[in-house]
N, C-alpha and C. Protein backbone atom coordinates (compact mmCIF):
# COMPACT_ATOMS: atom_id res chain seq x y z
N UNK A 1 88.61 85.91 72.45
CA UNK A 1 88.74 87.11 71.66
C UNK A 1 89.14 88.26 72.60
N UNK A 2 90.02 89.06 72.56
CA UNK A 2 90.28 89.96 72.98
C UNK A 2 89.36 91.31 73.14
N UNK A 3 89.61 92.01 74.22
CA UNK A 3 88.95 93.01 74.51
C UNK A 3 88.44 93.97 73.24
N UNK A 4 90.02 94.59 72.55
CA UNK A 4 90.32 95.42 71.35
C UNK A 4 89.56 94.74 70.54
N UNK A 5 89.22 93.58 70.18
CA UNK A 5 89.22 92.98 68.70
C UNK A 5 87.50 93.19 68.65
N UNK A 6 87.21 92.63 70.36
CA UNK A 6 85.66 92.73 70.68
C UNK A 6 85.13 94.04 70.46
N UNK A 7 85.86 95.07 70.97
CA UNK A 7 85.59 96.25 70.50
C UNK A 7 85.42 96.94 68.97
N UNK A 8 86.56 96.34 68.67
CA UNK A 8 86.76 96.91 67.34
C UNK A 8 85.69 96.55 66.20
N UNK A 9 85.20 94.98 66.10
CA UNK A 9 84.21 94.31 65.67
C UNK A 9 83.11 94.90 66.01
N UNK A 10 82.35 95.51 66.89
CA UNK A 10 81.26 96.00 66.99
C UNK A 10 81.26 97.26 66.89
N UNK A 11 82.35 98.42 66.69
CA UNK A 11 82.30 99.37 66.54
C UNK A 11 82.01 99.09 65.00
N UNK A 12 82.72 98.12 63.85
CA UNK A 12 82.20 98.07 62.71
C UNK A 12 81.31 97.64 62.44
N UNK A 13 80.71 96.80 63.29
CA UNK A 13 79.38 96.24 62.69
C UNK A 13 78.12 97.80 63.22
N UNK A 14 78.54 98.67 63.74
CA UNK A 14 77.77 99.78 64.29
C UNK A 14 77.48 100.78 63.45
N UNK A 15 78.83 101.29 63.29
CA UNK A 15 79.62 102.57 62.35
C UNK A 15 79.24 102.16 61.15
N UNK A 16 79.95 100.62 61.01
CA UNK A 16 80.14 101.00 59.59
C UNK A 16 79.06 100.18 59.21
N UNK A 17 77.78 99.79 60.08
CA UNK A 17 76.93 98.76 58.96
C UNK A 17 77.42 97.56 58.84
N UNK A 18 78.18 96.81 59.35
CA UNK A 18 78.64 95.68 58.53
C UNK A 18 78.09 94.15 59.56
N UNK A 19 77.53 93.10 58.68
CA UNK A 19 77.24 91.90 59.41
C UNK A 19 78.45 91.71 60.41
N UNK A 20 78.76 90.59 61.34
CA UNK A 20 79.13 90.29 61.81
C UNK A 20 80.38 89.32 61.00
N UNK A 21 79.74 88.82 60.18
CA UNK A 21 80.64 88.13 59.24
C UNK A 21 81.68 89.14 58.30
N UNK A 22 81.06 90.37 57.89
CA UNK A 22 81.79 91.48 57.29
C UNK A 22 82.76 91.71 58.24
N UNK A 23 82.43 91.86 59.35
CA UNK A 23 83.21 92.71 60.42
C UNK A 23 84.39 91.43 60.76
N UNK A 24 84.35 90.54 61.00
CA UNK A 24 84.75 89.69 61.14
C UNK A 24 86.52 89.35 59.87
N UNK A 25 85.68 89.64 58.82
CA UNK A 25 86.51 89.50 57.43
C UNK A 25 87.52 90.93 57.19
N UNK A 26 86.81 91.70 57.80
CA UNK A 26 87.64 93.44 57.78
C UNK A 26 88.77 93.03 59.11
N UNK A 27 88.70 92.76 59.86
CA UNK A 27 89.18 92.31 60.79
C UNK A 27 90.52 91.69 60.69
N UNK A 28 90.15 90.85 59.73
CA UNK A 28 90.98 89.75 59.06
C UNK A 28 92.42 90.97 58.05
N UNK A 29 91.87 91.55 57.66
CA UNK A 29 91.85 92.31 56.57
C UNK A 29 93.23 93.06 56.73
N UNK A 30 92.68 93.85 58.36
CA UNK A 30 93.20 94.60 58.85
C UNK A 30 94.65 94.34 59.80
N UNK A 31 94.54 93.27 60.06
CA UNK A 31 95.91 92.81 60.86
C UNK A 31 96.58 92.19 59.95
N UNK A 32 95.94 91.67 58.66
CA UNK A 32 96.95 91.25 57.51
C UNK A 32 98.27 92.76 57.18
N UNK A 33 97.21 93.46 56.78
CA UNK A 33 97.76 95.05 56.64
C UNK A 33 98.55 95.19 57.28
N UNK A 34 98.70 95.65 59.26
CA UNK A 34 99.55 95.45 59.87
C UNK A 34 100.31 95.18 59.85
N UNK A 35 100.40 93.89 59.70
CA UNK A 35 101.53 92.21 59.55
C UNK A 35 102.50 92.76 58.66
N UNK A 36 101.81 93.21 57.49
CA UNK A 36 102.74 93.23 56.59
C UNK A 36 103.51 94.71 56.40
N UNK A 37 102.67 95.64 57.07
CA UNK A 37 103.45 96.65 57.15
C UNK A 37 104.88 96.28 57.88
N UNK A 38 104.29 96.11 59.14
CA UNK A 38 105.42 95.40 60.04
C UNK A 38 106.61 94.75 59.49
N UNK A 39 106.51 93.83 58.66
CA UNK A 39 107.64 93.11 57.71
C UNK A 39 108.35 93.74 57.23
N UNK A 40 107.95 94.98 56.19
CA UNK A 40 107.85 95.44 55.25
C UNK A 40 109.03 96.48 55.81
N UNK A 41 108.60 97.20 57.17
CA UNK A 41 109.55 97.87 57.86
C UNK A 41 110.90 97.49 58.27
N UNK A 42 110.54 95.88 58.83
CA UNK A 42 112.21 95.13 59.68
C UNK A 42 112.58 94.73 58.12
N UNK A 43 112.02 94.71 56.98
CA UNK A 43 113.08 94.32 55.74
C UNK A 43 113.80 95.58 55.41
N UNK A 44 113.20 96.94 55.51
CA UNK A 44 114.26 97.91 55.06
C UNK A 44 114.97 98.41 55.77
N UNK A 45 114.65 98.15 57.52
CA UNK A 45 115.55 98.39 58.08
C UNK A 45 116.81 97.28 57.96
N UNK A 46 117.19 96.03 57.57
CA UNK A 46 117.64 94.94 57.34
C UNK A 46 118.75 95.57 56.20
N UNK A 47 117.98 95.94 55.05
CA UNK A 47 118.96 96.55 54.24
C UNK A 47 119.36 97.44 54.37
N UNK A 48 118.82 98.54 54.53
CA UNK A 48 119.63 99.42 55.31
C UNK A 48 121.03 99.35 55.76
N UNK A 49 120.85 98.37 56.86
CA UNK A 49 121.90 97.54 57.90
C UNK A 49 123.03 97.19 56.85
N UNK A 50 122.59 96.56 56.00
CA UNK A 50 123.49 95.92 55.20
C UNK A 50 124.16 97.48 54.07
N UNK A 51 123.49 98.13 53.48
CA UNK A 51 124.25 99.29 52.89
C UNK A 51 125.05 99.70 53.54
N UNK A 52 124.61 99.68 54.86
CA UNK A 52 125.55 101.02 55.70
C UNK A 52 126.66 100.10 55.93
N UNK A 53 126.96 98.64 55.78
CA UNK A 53 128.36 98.29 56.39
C UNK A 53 129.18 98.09 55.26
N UNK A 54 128.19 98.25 53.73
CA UNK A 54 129.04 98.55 52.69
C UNK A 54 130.58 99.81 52.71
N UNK A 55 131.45 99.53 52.01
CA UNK A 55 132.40 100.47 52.17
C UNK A 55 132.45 101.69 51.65
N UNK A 56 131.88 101.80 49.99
CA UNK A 56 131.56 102.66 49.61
C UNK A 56 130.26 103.70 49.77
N UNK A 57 129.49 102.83 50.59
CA UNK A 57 128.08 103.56 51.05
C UNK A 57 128.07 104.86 51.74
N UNK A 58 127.80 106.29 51.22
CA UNK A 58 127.55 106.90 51.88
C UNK A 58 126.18 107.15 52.55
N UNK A 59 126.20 106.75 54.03
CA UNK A 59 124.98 106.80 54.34
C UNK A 59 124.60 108.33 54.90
N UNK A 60 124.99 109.11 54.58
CA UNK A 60 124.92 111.09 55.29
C UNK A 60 123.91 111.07 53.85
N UNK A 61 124.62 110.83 52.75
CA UNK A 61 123.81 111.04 51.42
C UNK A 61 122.61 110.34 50.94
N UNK A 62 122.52 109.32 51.96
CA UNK A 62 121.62 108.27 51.69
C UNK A 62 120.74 108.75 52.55
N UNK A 63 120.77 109.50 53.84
CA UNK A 63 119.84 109.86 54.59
C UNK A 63 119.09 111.25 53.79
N UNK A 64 120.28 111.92 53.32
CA UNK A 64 119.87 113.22 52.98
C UNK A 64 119.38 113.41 51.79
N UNK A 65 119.00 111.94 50.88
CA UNK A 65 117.81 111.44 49.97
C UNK A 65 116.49 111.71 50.50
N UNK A 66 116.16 111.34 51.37
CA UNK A 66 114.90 111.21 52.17
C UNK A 66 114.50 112.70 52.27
N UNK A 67 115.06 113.96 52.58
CA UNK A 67 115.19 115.38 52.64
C UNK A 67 114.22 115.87 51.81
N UNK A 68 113.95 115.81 50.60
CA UNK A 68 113.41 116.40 49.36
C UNK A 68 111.96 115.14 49.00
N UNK A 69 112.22 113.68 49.68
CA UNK A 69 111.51 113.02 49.03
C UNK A 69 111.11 111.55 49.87
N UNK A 70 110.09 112.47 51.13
CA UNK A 70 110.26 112.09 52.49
C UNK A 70 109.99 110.32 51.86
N UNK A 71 110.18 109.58 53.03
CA UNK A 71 109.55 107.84 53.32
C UNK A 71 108.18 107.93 52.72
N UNK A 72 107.46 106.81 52.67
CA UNK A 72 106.34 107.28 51.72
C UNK A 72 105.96 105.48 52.14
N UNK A 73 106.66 104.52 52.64
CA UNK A 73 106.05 103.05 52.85
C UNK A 73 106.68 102.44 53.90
N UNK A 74 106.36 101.78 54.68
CA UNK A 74 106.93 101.06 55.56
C UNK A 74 108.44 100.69 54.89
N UNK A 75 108.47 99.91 54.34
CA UNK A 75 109.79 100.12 54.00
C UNK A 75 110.73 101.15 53.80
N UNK A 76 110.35 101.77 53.43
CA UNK A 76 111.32 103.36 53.08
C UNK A 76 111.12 104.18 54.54
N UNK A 77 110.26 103.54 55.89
CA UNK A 77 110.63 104.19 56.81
C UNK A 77 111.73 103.57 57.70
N UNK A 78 111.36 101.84 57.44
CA UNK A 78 112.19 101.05 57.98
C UNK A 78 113.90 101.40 57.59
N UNK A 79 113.91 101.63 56.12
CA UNK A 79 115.56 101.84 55.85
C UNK A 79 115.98 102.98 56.46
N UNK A 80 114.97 104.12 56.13
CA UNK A 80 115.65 105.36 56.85
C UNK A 80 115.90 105.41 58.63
N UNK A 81 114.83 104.37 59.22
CA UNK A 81 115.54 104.36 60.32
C UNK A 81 116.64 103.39 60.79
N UNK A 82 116.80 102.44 59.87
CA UNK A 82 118.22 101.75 60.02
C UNK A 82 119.45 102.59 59.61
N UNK A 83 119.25 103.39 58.17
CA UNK A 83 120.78 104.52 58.19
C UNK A 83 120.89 105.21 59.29
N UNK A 84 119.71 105.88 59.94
CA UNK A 84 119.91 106.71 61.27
C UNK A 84 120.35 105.85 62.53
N UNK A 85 119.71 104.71 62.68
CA UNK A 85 120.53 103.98 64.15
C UNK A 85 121.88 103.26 63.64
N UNK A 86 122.19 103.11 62.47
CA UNK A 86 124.00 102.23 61.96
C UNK A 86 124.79 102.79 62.51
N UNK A 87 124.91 104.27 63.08
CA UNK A 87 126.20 104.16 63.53
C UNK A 87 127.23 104.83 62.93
N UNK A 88 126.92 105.24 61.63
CA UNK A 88 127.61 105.91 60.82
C UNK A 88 127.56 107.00 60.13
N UNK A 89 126.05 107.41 60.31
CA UNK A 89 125.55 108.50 60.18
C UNK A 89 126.33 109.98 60.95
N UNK A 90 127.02 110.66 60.12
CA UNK A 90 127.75 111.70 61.00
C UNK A 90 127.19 112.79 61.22
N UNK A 91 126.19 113.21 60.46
CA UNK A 91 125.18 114.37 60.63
C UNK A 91 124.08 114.53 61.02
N UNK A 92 123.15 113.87 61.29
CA UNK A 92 121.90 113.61 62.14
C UNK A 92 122.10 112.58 63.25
């Protein structure tokens, strides 16, 4: 078990009250979360990728969506940072 995880597990079984088995299952819980944030991000940056090599895609307008109605999920941060690194972005 890792240092972090050792840590992290007994800071919850401390803080938050929780058996060892709780802490154990939050644990679980919590790098699921991660994981899937993580995914969740390289998929919209993925599409992203793929809009922006569309022909008709404006991606200046597609960024300047985000302006009024910031990212709000891993995914919607992942796409907005794939329109910004494509390459085609002429204004930011």
């Amino acid at each position: 078990m890792s240092e972090f995880k050792r840590g992290w597990i007994a800071d919850a079984m401390e803080h938050g009250r929780m058996t060892l088995e709780q802490a154990l299952h939050s644990w679980g819980q919590h790098t699921q979360r991660i994981l899937t944030m993580e995914l969740d991000f390289y998929k919209g940056k993925e599409v992203a990728e793929t809009h922006a090599n569309l022909a008709d895609f404006d991606v200046d307008q597609a960024i300047a969506s985000f302006e009024n109605d910031p990212a709000d999920s891993a995914f919607q941060r992942g796409y907005l940072h794939g329109l910004l690194k494509s390459g085609y972005a002429s204004t930011y």
